[in-house]
PDB file of N, CA and C in Angstrom:
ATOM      1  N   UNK A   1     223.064 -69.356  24.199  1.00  0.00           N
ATOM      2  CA  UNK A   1     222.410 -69.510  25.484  1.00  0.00           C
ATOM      3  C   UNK A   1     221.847 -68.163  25.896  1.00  0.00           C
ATOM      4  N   UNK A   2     221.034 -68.575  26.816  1.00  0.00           N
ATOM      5  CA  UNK A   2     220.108 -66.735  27.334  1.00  0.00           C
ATOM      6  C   UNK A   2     220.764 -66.636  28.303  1.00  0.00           C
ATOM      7  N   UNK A   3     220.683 -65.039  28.299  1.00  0.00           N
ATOM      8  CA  UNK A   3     221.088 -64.676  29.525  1.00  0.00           C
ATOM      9  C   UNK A   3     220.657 -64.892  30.879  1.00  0.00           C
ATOM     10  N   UNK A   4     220.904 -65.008  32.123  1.00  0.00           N
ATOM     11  CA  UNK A   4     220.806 -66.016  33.110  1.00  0.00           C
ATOM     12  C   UNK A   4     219.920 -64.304  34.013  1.00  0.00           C
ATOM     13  N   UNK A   5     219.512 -63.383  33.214  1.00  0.00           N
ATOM     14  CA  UNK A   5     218.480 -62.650  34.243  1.00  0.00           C
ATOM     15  C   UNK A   5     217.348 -63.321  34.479  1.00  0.00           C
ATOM     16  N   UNK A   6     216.919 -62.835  35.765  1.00  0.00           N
ATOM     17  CA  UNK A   6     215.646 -63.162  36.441  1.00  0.00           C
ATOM     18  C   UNK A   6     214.775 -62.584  37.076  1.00  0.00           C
ATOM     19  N   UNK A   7     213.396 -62.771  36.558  1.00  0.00           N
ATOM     20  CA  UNK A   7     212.816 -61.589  37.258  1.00  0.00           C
ATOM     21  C   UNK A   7     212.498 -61.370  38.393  1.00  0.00           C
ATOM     22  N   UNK A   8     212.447 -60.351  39.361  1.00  0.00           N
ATOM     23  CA  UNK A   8     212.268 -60.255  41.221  1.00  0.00           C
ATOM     24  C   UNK A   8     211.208 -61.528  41.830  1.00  0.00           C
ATOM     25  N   UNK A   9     210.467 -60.970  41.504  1.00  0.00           N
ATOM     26  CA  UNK A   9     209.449 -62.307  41.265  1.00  0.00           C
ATOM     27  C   UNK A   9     209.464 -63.404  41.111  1.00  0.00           C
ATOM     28  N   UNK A  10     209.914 -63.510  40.304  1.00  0.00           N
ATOM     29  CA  UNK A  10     210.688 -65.192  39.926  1.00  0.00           C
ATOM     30  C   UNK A  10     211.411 -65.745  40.619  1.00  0.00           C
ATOM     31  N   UNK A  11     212.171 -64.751  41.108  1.00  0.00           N
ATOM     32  CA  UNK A  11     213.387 -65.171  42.255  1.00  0.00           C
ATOM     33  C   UNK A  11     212.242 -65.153  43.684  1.00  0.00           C
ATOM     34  N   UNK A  12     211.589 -64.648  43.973  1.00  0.00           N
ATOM     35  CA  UNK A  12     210.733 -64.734  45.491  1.00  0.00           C
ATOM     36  C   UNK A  12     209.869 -65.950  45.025  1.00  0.00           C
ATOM     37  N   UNK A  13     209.770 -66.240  44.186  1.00  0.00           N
ATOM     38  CA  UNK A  13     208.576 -67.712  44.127  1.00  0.00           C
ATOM     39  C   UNK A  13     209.777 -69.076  44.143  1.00  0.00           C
ATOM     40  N   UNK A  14     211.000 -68.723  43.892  1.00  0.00           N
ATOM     41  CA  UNK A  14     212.140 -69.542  43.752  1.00  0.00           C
ATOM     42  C   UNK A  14     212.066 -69.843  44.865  1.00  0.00           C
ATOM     43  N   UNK A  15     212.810 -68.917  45.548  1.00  0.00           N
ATOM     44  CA  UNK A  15     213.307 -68.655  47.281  1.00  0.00           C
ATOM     45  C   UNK A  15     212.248 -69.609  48.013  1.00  0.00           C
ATOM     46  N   UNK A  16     211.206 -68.996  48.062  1.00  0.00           N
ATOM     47  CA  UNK A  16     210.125 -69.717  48.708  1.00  0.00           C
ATOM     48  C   UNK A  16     209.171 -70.753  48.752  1.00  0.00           C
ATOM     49  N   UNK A  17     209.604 -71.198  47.509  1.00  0.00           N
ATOM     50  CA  UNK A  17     209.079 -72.240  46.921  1.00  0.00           C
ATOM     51  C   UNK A  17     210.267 -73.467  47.708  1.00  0.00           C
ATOM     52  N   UNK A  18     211.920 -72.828  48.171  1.00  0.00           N
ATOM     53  CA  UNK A  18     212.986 -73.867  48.319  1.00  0.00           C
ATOM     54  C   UNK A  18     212.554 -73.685  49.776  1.00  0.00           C
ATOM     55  N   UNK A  19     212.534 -72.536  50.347  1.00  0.00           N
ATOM     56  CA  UNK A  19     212.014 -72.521  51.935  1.00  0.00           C
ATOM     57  C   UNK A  19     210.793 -73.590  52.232  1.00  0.00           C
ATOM     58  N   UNK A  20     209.961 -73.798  51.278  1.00  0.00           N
ATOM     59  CA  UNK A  20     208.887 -74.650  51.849  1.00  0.00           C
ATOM     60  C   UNK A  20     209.370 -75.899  51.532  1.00  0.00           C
ATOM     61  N   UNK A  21     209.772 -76.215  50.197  1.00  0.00           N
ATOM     62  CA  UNK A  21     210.186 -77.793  49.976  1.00  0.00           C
ATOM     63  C   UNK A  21     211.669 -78.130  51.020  1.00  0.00           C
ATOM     64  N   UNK A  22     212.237 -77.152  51.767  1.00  0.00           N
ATOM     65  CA  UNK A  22     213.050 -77.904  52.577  1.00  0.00           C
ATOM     66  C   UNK A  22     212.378 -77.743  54.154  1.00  0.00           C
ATOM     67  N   UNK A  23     213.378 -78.737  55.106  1.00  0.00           N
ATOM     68  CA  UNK A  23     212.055 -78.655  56.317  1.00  0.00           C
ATOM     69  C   UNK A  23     211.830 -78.275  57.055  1.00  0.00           C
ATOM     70  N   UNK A  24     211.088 -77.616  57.439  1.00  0.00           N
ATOM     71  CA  UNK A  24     210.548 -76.597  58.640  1.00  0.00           C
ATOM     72  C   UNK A  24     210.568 -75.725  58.333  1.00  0.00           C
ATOM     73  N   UNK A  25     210.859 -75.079  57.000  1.00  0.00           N
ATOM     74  CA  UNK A  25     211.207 -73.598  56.706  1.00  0.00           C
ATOM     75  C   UNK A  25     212.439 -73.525  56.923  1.00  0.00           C
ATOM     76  N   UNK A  26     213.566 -73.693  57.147  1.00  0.00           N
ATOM     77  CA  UNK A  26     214.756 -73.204  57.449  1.00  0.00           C
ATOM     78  C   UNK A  26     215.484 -74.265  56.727  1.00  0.00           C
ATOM     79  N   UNK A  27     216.845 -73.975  55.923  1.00  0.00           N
ATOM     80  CA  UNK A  27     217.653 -74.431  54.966  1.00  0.00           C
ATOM     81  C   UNK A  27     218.679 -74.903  55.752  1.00  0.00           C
ATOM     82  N   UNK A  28     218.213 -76.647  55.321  1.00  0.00           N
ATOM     83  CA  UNK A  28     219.432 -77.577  56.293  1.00  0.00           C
ATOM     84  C   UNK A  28     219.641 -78.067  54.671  1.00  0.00           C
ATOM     85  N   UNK A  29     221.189 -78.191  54.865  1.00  0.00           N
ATOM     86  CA  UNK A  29     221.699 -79.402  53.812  1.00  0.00           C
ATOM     87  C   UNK A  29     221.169 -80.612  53.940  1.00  0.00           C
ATOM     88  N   UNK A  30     220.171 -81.249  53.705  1.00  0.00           N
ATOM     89  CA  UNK A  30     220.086 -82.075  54.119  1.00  0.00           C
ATOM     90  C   UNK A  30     219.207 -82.768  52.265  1.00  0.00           C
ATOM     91  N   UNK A  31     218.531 -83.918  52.182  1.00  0.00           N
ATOM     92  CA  UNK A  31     218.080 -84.118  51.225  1.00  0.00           C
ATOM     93  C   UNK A  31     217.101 -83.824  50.512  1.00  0.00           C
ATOM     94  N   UNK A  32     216.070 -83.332  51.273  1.00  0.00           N
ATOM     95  CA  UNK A  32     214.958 -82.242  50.815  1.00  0.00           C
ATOM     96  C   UNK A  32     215.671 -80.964  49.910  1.00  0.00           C
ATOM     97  N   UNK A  33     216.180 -80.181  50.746  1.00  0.00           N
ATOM     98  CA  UNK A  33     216.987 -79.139  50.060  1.00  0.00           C
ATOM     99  C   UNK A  33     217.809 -79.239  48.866  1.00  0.00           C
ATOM    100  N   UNK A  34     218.444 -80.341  48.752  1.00  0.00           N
ATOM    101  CA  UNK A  34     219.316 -80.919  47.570  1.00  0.00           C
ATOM    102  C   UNK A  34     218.087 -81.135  46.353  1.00  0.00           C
ATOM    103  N   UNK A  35     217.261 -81.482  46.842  1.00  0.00           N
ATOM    104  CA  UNK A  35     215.969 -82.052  46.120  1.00  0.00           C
ATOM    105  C   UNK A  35     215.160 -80.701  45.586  1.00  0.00           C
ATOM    106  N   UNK A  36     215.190 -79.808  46.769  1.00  0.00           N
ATOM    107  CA  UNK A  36     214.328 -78.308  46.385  1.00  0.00           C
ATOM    108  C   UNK A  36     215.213 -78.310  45.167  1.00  0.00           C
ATOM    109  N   UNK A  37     216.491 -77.690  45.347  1.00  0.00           N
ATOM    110  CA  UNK A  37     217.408 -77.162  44.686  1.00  0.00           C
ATOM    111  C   UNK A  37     217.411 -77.895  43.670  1.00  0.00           C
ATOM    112  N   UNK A  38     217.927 -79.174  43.483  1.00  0.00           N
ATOM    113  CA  UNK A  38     217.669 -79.745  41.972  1.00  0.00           C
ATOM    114  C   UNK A  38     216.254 -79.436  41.126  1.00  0.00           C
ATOM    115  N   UNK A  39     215.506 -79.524  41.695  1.00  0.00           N
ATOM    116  CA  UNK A  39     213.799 -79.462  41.350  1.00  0.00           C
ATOM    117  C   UNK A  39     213.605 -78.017  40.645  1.00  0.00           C
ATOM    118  N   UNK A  40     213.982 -77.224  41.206  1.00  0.00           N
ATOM    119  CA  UNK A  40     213.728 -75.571  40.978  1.00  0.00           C
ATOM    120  C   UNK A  40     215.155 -75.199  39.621  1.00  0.00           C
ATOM    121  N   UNK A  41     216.180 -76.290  39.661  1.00  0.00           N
ATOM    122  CA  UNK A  41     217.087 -76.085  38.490  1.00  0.00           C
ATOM    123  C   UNK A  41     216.702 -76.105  37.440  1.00  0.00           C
ATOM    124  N   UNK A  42     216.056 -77.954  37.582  1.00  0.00           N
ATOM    125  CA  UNK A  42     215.271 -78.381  36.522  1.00  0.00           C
ATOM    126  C   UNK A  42     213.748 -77.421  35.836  1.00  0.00           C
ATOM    127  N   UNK A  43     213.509 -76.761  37.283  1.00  0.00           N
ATOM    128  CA  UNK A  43     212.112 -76.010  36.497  1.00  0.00           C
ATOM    129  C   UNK A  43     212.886 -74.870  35.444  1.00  0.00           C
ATOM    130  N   UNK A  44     213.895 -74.050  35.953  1.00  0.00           N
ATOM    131  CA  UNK A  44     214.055 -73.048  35.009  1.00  0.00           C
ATOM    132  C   UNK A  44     215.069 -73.379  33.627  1.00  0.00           C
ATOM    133  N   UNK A  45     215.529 -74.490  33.580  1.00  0.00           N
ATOM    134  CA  UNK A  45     215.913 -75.027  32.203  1.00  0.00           C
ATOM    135  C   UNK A  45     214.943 -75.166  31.552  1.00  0.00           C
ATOM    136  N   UNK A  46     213.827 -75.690  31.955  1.00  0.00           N
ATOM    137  CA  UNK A  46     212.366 -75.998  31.110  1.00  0.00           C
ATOM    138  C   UNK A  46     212.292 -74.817  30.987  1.00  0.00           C
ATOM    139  N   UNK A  47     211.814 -73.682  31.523  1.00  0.00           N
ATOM    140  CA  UNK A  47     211.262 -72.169  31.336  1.00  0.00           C
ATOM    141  C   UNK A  47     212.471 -71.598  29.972  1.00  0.00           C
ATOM    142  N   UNK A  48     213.569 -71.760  30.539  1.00  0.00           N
ATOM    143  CA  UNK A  48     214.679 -70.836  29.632  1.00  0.00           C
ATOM    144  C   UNK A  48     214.623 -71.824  28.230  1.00  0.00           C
ATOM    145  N   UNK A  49     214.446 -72.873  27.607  1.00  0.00           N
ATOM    146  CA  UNK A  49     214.263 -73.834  27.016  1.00  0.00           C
ATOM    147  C   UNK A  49     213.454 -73.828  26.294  1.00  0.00           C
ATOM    148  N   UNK A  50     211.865 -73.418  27.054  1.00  0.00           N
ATOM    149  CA  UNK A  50     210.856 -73.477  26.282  1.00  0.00           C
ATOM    150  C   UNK A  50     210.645 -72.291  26.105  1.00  0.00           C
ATOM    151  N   UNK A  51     211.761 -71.377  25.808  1.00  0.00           N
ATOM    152  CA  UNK A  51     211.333 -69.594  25.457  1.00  0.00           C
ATOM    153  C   UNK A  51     212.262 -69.810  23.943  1.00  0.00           C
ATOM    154  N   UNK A  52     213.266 -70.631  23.929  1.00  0.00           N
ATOM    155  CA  UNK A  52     214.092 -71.218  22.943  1.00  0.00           C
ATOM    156  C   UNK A  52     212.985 -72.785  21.729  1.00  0.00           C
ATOM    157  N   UNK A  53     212.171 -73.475  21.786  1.00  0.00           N
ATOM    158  CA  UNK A  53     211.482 -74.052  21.848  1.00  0.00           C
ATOM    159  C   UNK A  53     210.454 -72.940  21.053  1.00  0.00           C
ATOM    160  N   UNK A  54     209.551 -72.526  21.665  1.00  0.00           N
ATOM    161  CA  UNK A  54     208.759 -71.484  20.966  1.00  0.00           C
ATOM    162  C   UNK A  54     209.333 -70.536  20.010  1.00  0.00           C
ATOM    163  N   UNK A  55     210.784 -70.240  20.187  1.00  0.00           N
ATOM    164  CA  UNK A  55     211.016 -68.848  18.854  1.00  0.00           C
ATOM    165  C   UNK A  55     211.418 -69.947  17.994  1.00  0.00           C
ATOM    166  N   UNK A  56     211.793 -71.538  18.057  1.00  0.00           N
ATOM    167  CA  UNK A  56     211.915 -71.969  17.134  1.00  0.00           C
ATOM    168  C   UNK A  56     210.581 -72.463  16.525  1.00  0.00           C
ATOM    169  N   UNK A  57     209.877 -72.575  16.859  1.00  0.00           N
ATOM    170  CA  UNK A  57     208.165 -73.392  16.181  1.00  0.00           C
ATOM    171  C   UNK A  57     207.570 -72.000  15.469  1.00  0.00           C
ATOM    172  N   UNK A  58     208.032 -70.586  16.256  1.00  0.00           N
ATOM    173  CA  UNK A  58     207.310 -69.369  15.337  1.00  0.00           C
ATOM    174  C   UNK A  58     208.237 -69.387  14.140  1.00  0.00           C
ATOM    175  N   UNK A  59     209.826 -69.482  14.072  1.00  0.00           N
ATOM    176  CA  UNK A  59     210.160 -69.796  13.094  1.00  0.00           C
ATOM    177  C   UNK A  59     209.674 -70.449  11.892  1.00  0.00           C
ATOM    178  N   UNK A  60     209.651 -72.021  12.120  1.00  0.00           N
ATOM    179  CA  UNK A  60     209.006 -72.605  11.404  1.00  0.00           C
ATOM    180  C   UNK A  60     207.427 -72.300  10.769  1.00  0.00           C
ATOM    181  N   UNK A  61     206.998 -71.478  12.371  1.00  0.00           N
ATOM    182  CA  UNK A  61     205.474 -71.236  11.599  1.00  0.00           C
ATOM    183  C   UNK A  61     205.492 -70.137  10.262  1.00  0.00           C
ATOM    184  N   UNK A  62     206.622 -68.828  10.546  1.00  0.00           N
ATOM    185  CA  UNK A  62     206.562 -68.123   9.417  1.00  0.00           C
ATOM    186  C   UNK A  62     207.383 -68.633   8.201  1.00  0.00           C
ATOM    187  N   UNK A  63     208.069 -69.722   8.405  1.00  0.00           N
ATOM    188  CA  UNK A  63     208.719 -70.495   7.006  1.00  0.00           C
ATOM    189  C   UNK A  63     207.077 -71.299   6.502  1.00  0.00           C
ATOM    190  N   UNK A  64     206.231 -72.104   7.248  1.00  0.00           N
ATOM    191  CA  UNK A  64     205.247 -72.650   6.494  1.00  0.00           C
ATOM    192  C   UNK A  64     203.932 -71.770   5.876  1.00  0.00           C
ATOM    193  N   UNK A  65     203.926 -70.765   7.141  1.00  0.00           N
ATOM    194  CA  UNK A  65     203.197 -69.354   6.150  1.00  0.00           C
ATOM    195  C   UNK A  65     203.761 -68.367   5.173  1.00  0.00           C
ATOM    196  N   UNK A  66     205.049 -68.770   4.843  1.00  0.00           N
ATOM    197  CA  UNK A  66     205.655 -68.370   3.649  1.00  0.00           C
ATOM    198  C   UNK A  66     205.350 -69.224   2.229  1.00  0.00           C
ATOM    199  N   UNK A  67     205.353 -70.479   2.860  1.00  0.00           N
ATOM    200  CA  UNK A  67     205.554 -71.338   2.122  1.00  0.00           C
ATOM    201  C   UNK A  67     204.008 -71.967   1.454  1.00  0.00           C
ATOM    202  N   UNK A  68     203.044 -71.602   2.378  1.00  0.00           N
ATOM    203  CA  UNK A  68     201.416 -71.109   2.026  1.00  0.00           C
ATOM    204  C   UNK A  68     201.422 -70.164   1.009  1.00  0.00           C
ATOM    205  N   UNK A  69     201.856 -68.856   1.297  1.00  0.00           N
ATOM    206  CA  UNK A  69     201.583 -67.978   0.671  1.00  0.00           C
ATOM    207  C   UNK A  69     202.385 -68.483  -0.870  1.00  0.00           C
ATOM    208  N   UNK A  70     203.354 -68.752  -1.056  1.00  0.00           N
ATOM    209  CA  UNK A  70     204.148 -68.822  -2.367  1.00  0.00           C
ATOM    210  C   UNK A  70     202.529 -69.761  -3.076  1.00  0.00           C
ATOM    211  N   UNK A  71     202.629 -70.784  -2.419  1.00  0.00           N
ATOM    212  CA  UNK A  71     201.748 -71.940  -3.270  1.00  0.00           C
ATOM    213  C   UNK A  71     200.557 -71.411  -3.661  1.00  0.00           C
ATOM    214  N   UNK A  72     200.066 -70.497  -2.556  1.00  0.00           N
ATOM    215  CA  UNK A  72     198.729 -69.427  -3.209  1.00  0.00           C
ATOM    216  C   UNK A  72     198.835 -68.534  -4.108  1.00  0.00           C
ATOM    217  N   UNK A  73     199.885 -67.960  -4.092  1.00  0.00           N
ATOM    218  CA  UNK A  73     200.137 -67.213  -4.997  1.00  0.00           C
ATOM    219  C   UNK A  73     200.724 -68.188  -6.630  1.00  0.00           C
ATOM    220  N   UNK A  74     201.316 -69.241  -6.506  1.00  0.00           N
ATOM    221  CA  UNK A  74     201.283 -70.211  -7.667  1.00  0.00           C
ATOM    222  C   UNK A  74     200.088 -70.856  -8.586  1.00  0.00           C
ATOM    223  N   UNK A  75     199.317 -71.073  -7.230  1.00  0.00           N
ATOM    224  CA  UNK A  75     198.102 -71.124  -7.794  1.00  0.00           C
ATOM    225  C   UNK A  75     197.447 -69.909  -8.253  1.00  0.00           C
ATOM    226  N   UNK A  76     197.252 -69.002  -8.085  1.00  0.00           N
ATOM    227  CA  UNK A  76     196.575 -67.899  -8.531  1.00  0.00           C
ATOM    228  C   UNK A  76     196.784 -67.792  -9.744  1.00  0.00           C
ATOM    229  N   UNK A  77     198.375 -67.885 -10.307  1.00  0.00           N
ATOM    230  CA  UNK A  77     198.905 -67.135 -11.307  1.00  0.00           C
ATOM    231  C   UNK A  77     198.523 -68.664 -12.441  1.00  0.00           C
ATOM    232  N   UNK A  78     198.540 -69.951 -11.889  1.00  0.00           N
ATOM    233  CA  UNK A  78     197.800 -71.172 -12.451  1.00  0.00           C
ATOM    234  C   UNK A  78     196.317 -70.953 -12.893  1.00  0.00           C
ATOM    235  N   UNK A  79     196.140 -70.432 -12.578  1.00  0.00           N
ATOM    236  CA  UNK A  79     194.407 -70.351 -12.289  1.00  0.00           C
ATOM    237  C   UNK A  79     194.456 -68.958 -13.606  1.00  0.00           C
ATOM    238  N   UNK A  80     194.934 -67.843 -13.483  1.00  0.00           N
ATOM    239  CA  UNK A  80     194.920 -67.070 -14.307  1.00  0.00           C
ATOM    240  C   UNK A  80     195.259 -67.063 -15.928  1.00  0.00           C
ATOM    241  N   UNK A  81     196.599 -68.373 -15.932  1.00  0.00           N
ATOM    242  CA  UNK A  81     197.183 -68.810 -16.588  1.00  0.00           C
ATOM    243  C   UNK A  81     195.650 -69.310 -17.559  1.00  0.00           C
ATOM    244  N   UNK A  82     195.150 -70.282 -16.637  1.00  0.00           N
ATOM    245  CA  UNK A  82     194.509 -71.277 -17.197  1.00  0.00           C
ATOM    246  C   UNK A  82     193.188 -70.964 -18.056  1.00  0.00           C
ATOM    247  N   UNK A  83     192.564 -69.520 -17.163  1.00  0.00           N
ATOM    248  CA  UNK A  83     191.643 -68.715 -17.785  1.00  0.00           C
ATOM    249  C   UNK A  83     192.057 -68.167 -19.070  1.00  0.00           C
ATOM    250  N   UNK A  84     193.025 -67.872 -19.327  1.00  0.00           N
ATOM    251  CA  UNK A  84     193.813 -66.936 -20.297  1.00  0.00           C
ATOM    252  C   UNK A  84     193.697 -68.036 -21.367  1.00  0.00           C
ATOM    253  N   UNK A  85     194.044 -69.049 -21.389  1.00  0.00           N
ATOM    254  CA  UNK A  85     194.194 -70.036 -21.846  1.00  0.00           C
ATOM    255  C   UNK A  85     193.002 -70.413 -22.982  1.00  0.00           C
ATOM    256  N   UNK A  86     191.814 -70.761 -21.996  1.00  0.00           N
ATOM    257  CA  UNK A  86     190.138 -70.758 -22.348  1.00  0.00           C
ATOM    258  C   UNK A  86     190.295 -69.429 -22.858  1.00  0.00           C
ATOM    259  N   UNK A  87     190.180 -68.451 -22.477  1.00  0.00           N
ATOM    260  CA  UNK A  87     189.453 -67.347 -23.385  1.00  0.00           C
ATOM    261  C   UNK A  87     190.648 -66.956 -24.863  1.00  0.00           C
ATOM    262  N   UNK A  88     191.585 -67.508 -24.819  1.00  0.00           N
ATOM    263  CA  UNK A  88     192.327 -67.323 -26.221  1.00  0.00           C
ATOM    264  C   UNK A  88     191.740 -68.758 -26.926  1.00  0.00           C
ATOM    265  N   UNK A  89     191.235 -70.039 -26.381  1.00  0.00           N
ATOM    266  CA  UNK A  89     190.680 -70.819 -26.785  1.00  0.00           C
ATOM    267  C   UNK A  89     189.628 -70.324 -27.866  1.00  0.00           C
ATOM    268  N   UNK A  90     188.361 -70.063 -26.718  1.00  0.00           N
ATOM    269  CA  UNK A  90     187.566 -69.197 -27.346  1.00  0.00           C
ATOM    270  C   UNK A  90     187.539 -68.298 -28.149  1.00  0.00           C
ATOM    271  N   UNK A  91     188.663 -67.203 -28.183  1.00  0.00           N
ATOM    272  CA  UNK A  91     188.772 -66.399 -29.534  1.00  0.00           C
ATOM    273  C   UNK A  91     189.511 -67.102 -30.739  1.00  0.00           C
ATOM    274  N   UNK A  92     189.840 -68.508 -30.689  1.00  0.00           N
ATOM    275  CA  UNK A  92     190.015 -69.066 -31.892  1.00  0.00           C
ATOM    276  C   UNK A  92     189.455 -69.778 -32.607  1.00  0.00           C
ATOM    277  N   UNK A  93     188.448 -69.961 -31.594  1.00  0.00           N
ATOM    278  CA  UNK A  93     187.100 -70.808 -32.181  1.00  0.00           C
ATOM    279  C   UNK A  93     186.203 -69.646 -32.916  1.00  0.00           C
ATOM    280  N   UNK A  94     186.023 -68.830 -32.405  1.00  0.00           N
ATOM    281  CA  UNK A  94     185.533 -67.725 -32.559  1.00  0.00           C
ATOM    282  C   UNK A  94     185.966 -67.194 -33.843  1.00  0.00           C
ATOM    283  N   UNK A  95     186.690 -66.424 -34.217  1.00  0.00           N
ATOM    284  CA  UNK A  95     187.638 -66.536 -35.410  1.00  0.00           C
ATOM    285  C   UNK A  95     187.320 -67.619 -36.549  1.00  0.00           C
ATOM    286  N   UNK A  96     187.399 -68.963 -35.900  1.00  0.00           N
ATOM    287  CA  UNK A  96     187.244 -70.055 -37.050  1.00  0.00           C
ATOM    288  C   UNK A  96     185.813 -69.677 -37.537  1.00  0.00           C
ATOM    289  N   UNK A  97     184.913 -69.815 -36.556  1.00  0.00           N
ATOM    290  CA  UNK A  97     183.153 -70.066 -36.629  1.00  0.00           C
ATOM    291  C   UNK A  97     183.416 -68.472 -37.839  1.00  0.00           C
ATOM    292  N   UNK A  98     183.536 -67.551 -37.388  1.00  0.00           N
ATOM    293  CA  UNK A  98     183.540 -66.496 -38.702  1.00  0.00           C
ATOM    294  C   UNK A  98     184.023 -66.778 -39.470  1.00  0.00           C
ATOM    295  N   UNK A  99     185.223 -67.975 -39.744  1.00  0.00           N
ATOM    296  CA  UNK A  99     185.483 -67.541 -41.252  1.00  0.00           C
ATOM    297  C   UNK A  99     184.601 -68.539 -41.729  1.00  0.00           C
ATOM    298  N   UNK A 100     183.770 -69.440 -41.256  1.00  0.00           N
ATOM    299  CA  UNK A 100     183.306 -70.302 -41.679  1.00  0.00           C
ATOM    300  C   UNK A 100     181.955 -69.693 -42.376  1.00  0.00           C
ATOM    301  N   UNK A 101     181.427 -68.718 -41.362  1.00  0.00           N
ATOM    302  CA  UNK A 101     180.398 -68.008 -41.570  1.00  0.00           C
ATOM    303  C   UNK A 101     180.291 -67.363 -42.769  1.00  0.00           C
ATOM    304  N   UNK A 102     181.526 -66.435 -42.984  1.00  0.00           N
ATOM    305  CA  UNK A 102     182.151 -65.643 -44.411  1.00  0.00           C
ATOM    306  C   UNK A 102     182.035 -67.165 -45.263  1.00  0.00           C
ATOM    307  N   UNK A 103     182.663 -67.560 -45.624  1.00  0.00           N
ATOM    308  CA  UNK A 103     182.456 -68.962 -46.320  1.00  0.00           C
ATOM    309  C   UNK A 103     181.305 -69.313 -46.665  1.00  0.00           C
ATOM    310  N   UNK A 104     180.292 -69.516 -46.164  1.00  0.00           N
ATOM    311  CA  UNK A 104     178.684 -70.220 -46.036  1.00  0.00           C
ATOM    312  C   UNK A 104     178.421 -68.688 -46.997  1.00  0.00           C
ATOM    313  N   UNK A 105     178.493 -67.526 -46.431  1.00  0.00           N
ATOM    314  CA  UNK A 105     177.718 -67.105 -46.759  1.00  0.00           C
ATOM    315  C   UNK A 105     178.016 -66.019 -48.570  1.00  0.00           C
ATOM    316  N   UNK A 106     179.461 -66.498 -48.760  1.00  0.00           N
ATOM    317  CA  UNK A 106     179.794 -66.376 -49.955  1.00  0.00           C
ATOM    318  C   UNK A 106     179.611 -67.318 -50.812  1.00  0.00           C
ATOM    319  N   UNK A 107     179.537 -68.698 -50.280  1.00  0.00           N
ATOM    320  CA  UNK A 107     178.759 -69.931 -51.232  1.00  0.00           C
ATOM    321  C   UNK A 107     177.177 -69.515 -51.237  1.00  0.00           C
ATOM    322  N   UNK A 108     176.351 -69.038 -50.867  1.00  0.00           N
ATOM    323  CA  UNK A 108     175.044 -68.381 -50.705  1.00  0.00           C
ATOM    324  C   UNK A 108     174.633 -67.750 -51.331  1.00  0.00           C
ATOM    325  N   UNK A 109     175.758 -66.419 -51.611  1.00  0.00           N
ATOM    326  CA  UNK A 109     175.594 -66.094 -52.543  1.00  0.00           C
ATOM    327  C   UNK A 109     176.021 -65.983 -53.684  1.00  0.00           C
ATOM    328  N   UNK A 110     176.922 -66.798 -54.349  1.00  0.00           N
ATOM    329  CA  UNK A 110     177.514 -67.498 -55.442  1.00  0.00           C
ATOM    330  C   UNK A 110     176.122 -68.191 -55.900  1.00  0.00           C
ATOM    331  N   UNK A 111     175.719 -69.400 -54.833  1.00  0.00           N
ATOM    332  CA  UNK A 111     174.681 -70.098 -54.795  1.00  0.00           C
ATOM    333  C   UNK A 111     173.186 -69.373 -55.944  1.00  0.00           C
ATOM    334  N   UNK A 112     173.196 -67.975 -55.271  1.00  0.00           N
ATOM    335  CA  UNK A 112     171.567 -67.678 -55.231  1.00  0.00           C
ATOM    336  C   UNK A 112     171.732 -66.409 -56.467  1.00  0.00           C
ATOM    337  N   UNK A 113     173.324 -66.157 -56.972  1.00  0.00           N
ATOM    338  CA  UNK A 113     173.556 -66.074 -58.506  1.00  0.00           C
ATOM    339  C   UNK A 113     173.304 -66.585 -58.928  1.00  0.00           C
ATOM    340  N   UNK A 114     173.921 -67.777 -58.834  1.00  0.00           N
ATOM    341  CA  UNK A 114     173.787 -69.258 -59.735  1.00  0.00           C
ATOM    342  C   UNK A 114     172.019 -69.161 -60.138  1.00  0.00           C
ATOM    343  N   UNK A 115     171.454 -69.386 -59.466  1.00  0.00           N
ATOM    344  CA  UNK A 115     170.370 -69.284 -59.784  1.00  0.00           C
ATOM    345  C   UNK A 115     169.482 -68.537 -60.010  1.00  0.00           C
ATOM    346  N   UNK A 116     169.803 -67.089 -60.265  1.00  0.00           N
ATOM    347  CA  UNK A 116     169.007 -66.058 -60.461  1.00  0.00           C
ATOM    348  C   UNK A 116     169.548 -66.053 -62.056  1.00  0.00           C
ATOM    349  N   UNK A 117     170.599 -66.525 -62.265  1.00  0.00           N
ATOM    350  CA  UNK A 117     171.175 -66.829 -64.013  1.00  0.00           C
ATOM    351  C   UNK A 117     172.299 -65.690 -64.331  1.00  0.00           C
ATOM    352  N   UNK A 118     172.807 -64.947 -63.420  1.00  0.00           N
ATOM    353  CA  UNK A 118     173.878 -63.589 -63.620  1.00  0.00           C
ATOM    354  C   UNK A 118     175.296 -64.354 -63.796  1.00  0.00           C
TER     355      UNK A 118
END
């Protein structure tokens, strides 16, 4: 629970806020006043509540911007993964297409022995 300080201010908009909702200005027990007084309870449970309320939703907000960031960063390292992937692709195709090339071009010239008669 929070601590039950209040600020000067807070307390003069209290005060006077119960001076006007009871009647005539002057504080009779009576049912207005019971009514100020409940009314002005109920406002600062909401206030002290919703200061409890908000540090819990920033909570959550930096657990789901944590939880952003991990997945961006998963993806990134997916994404890098995946490039890496393609370009070792590519250097094995690459690789193949040369030896194929060496190949062709040692039948070529086997070939263009062959026919020169050596």
């Amino acid at each position: 629970m929070s601590s039950l300080y209040l600020h000067p201010l807070t307390i003069l908009y209290f005060s006077l806020g119960l001076v006007t909702l009871s009647g005539f200005g002057i504080l009779f027990l009576n049912e207005e006043t019971i009514l100020a007084i409940c009314f002005f309870i109920f406002l600062y449970l909401i206030i002290v509540n919703s200061d409890m309320a908000s540090q819990a939703l920033n909570e959550q907000k930096e657990i789901i911007r944590g939880e952003l960031l991990d997945s961006l960063i998963q993806g990134q390292k997916n994404a890098v993964i995946a490039k890496l992937y393609t370009l070792h692709s590519k250097y094995e195709l690459s690789l193949g297409l040369e030896n194929v090339f060496k190949d062709c071009t040692a039948k070529i010239h086997k070939t263009a022995l062959v026919g020169l008669g050596v």
